[in-house]
C-alpha atoms as a PDB file:
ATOM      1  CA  UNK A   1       0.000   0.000   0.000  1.00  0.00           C
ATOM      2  CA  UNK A   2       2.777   2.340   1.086  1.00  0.00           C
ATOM      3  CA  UNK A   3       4.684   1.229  -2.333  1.00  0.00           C
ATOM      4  CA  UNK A   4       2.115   2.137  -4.000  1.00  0.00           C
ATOM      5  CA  UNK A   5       1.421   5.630  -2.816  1.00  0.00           C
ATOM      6  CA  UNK A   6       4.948   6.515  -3.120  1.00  0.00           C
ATOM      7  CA  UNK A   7       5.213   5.213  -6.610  1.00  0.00           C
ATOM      8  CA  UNK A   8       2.167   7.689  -7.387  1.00  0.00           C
ATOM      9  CA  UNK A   9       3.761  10.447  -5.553  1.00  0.00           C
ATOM     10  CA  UNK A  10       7.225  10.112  -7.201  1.00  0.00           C
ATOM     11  CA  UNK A  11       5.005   9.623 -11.187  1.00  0.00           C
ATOM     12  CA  UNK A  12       3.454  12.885 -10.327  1.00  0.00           C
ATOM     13  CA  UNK A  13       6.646  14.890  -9.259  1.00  0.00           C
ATOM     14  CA  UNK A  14       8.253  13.589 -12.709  1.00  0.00           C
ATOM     15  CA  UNK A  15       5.270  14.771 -14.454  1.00  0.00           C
ATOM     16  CA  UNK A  16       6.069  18.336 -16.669  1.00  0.00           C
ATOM     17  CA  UNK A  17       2.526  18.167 -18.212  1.00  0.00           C
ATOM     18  CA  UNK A  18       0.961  21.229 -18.091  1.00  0.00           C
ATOM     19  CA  UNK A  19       4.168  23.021 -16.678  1.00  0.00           C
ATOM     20  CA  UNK A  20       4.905  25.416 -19.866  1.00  0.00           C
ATOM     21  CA  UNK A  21       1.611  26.717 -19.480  1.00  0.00           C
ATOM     22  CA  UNK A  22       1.999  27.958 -15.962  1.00  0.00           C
ATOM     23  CA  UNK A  23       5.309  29.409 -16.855  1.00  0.00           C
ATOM     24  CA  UNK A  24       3.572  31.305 -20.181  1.00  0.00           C
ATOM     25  CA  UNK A  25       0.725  32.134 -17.254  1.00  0.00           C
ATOM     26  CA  UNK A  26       3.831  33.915 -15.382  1.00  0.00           C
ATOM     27  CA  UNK A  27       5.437  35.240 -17.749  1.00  0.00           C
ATOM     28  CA  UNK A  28       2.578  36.749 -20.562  1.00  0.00           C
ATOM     29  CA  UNK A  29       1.426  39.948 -18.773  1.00  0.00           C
ATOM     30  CA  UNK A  30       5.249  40.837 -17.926  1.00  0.00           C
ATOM     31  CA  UNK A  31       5.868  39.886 -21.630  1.00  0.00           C
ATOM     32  CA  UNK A  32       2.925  42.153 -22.806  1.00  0.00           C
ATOM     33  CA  UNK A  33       3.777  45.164 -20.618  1.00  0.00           C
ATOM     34  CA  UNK A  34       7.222  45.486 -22.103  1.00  0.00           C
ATOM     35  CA  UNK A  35       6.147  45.134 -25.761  1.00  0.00           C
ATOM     36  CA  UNK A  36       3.725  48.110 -24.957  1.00  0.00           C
ATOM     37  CA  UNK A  37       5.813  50.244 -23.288  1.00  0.00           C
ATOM     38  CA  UNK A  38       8.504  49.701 -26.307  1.00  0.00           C
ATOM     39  CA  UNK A  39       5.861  50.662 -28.653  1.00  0.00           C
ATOM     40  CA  UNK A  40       4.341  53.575 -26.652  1.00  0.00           C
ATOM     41  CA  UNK A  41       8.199  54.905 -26.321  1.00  0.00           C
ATOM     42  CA  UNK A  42       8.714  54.407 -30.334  1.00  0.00           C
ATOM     43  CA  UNK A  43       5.712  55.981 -31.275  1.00  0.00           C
ATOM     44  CA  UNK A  44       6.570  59.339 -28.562  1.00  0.00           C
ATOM     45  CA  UNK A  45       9.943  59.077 -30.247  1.00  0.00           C
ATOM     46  CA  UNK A  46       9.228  59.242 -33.790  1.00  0.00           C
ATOM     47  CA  UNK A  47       6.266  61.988 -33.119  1.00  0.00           C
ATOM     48  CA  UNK A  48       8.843  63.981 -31.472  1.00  0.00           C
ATOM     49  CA  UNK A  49      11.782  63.502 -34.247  1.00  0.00           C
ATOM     50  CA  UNK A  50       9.167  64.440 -36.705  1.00  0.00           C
ATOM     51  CA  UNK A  51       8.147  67.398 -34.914  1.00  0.00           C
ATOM     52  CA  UNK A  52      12.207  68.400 -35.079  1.00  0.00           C
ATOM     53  CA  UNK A  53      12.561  68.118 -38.505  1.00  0.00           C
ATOM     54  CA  UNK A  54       9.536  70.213 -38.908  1.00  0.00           C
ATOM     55  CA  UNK A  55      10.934  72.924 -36.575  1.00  0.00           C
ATOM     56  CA  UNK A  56      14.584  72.671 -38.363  1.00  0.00           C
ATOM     57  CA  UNK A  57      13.020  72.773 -41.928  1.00  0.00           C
ATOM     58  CA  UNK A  58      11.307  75.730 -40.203  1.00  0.00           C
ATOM     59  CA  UNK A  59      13.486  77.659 -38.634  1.00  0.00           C
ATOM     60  CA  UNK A  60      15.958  77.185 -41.592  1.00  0.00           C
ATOM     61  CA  UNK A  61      13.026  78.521 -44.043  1.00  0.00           C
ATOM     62  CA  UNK A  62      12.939  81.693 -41.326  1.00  0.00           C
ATOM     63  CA  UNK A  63      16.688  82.376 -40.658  1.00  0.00           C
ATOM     64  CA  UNK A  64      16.900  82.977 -44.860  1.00  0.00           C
ATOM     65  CA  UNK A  65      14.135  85.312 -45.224  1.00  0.00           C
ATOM     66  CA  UNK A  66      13.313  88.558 -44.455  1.00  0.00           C
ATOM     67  CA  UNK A  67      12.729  89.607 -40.562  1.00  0.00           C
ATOM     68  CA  UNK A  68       9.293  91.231 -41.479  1.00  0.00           C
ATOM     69  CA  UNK A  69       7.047  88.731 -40.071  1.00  0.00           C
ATOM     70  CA  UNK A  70       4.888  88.777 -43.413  1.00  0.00           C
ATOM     71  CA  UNK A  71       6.790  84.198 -43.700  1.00  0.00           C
ATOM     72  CA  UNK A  72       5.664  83.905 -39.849  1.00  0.00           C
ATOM     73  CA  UNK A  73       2.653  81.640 -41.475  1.00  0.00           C
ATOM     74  CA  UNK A  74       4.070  79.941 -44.364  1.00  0.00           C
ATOM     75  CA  UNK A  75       7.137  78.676 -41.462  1.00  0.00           C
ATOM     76  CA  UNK A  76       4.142  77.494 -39.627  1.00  0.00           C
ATOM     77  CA  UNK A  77       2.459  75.480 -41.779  1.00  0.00           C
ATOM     78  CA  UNK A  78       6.060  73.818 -43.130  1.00  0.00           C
ATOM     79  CA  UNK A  79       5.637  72.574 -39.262  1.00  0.00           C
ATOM     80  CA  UNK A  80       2.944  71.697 -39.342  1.00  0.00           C
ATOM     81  CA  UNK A  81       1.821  70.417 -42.592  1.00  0.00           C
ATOM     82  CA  UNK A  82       5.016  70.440 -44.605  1.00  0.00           C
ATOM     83  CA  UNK A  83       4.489  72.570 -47.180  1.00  0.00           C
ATOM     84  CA  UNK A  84       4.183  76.575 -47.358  1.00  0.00           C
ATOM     85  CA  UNK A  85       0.312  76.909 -48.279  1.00  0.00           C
ATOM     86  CA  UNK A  86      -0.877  74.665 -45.287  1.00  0.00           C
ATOM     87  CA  UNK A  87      -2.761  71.892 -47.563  1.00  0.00           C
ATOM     88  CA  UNK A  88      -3.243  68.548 -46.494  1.00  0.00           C
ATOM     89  CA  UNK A  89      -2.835  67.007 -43.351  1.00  0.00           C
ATOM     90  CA  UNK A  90      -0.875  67.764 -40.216  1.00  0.00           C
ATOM     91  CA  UNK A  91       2.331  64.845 -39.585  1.00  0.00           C
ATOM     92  CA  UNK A  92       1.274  64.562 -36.026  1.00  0.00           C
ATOM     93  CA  UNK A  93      -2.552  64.172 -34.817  1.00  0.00           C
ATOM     94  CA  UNK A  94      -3.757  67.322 -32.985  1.00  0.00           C
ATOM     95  CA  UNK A  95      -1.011  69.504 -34.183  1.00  0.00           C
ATOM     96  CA  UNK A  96      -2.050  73.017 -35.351  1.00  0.00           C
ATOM     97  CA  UNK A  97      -0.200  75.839 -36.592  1.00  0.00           C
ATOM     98  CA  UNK A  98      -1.706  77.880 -32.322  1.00  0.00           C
ATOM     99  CA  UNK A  99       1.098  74.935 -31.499  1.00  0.00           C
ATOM    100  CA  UNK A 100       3.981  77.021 -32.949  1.00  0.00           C
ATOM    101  CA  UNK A 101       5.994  80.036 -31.460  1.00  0.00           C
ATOM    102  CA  UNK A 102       8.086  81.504 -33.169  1.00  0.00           C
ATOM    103  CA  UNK A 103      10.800  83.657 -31.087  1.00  0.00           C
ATOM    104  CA  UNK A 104      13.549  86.212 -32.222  1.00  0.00           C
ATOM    105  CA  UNK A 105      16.279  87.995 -30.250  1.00  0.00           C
ATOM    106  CA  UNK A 106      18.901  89.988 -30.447  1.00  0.00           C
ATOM    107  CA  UNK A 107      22.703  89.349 -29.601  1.00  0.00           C
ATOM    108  CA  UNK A 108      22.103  89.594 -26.044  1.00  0.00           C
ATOM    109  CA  UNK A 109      19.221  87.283 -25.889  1.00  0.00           C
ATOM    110  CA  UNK A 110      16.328  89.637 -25.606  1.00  0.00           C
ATOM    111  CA  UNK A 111      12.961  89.341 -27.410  1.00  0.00           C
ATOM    112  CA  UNK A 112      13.003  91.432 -30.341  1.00  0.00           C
ATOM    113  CA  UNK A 113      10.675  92.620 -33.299  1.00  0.00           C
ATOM    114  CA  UNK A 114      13.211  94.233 -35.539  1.00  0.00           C
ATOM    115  CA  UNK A 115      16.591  92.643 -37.095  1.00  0.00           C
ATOM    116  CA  UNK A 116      17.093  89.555 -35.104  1.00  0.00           C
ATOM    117  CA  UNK A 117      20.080  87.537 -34.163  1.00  0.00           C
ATOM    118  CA  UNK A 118      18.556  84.311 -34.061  1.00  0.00           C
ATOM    119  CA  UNK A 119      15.678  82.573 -34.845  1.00  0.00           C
ATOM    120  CA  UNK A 120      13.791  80.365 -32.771  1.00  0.00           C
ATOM    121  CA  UNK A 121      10.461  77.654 -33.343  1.00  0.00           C
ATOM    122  CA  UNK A 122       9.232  75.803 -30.968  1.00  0.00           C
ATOM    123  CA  UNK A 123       6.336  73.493 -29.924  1.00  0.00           C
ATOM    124  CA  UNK A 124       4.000  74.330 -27.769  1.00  0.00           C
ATOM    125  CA  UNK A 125       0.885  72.510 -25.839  1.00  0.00           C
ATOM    126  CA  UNK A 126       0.941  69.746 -27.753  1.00  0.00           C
ATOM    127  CA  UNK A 127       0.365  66.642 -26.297  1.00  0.00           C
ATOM    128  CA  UNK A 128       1.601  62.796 -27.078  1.00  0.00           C
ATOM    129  CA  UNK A 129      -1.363  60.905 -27.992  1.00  0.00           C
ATOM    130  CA  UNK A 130      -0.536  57.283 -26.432  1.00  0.00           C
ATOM    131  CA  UNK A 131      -1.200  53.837 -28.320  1.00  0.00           C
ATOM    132  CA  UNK A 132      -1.655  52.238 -25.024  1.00  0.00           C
ATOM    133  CA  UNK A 133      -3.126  53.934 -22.032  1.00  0.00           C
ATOM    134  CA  UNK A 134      -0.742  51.833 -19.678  1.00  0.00           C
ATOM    135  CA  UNK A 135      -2.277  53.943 -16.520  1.00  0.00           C
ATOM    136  CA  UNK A 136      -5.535  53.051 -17.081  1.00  0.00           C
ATOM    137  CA  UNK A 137      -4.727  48.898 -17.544  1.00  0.00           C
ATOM    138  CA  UNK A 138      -3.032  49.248 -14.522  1.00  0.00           C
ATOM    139  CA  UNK A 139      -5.428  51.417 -12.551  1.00  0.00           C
ATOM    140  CA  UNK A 140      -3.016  53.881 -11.956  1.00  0.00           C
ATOM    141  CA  UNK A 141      -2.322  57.586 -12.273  1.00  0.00           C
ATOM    142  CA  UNK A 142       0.551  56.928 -14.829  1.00  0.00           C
ATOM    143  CA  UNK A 143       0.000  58.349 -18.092  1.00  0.00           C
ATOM    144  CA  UNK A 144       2.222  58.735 -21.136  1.00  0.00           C
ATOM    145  CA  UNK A 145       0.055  61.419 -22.527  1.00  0.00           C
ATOM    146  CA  UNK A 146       2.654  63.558 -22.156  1.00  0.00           C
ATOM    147  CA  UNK A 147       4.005  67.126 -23.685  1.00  0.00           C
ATOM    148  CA  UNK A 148       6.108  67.335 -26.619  1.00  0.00           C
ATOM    149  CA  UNK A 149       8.421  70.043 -26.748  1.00  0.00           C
ATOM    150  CA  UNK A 150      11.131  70.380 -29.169  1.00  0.00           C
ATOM    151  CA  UNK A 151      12.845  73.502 -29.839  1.00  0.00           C
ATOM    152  CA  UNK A 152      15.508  74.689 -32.603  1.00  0.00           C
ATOM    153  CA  UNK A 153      17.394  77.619 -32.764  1.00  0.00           C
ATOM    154  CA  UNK A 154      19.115  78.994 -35.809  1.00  0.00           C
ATOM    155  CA  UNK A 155      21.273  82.058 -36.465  1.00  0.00           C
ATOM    156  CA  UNK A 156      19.877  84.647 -38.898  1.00  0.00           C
ATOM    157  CA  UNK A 157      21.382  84.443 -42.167  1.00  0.00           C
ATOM    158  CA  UNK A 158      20.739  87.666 -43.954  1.00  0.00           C
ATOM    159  CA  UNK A 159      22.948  90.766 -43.383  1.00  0.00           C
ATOM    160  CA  UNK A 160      20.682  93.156 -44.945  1.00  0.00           C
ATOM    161  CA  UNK A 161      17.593  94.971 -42.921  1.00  0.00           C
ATOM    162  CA  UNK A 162      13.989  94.253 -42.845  1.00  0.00           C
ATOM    163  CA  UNK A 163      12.378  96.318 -45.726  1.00  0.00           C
END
């Protein structure tokens, strides 16, 4: 009788049935967290690379023309739509052309309306729209709707004054 029990006992501890499927059990949600927090970091990171090419394409449009203000809008739609007559539609969701400052100053870093030493566009209020809420799976206040805010500064090219 004894034999026999401890035959059964020692047939089940050999068993591995069914053991890969606790370990997937275990190991699934961890799995599935870190594939969504890859992609929700990808996606912030290419929204925010495109939004600084948009800005440098930008900027560099500004820093070559003239200081008048009268390209203000056309550098604001090559943000945010990529062209000068603001057709189509924006690269990032939610992006408008309110979204863009545009900022000059003089040599010693003030704010300035007349002949600027550099150029400045930057992004504004706009927020990352997230793939996966990973705050609200988790019942938590953690959110990755978060600002974007790049920023590029350029020298002003032209020598002569506004007109």
């Amino acid at each position: 009788m004894w034999r026999l029990i401890l035959t059964k006992i020692t047939c089940f501890r050999r068993d591995d049935r069914g053991l890969q499927l606790v370990e997937l059990a275990i190991a699934l949600p961890v799995l599935i967290l870190l594939f969504a927090a890859v992609a929700e970091f990808g996606t912030y990171f290419q929204t925010y690379t495109t939004l600084a090419k948009g800005s440098r394409v930008a900027v560099r449009y500004l820093a070559t023309a003239r200081s008048n203000g009268a390209d203000d809008l056309a550098a604001k739609n090559l943000v945010v739509y990529g062209n000068l007559a603001g057709t189509g539609s924006p690269i990032a969701n939610g992006l408008t052309v309110s979204n863009v400052g545009i900022t000059r100053r003089n040599e010693a870093g003030a704010v300035i309306s007349g002949f600027p030493a550099t150029v400045t566009i930057e992004i504004t209020n706009f927020k990352h729209t997230p793939i996966f809420d990973l705050g609200k799976l988790m019942k938590s206040s953690l959110s990755f709707n978060i600002d974007i805010k790049p920023s590029v500064t350029m020298r002003y090219l032209l020598t002569q004054s506004p007109v």
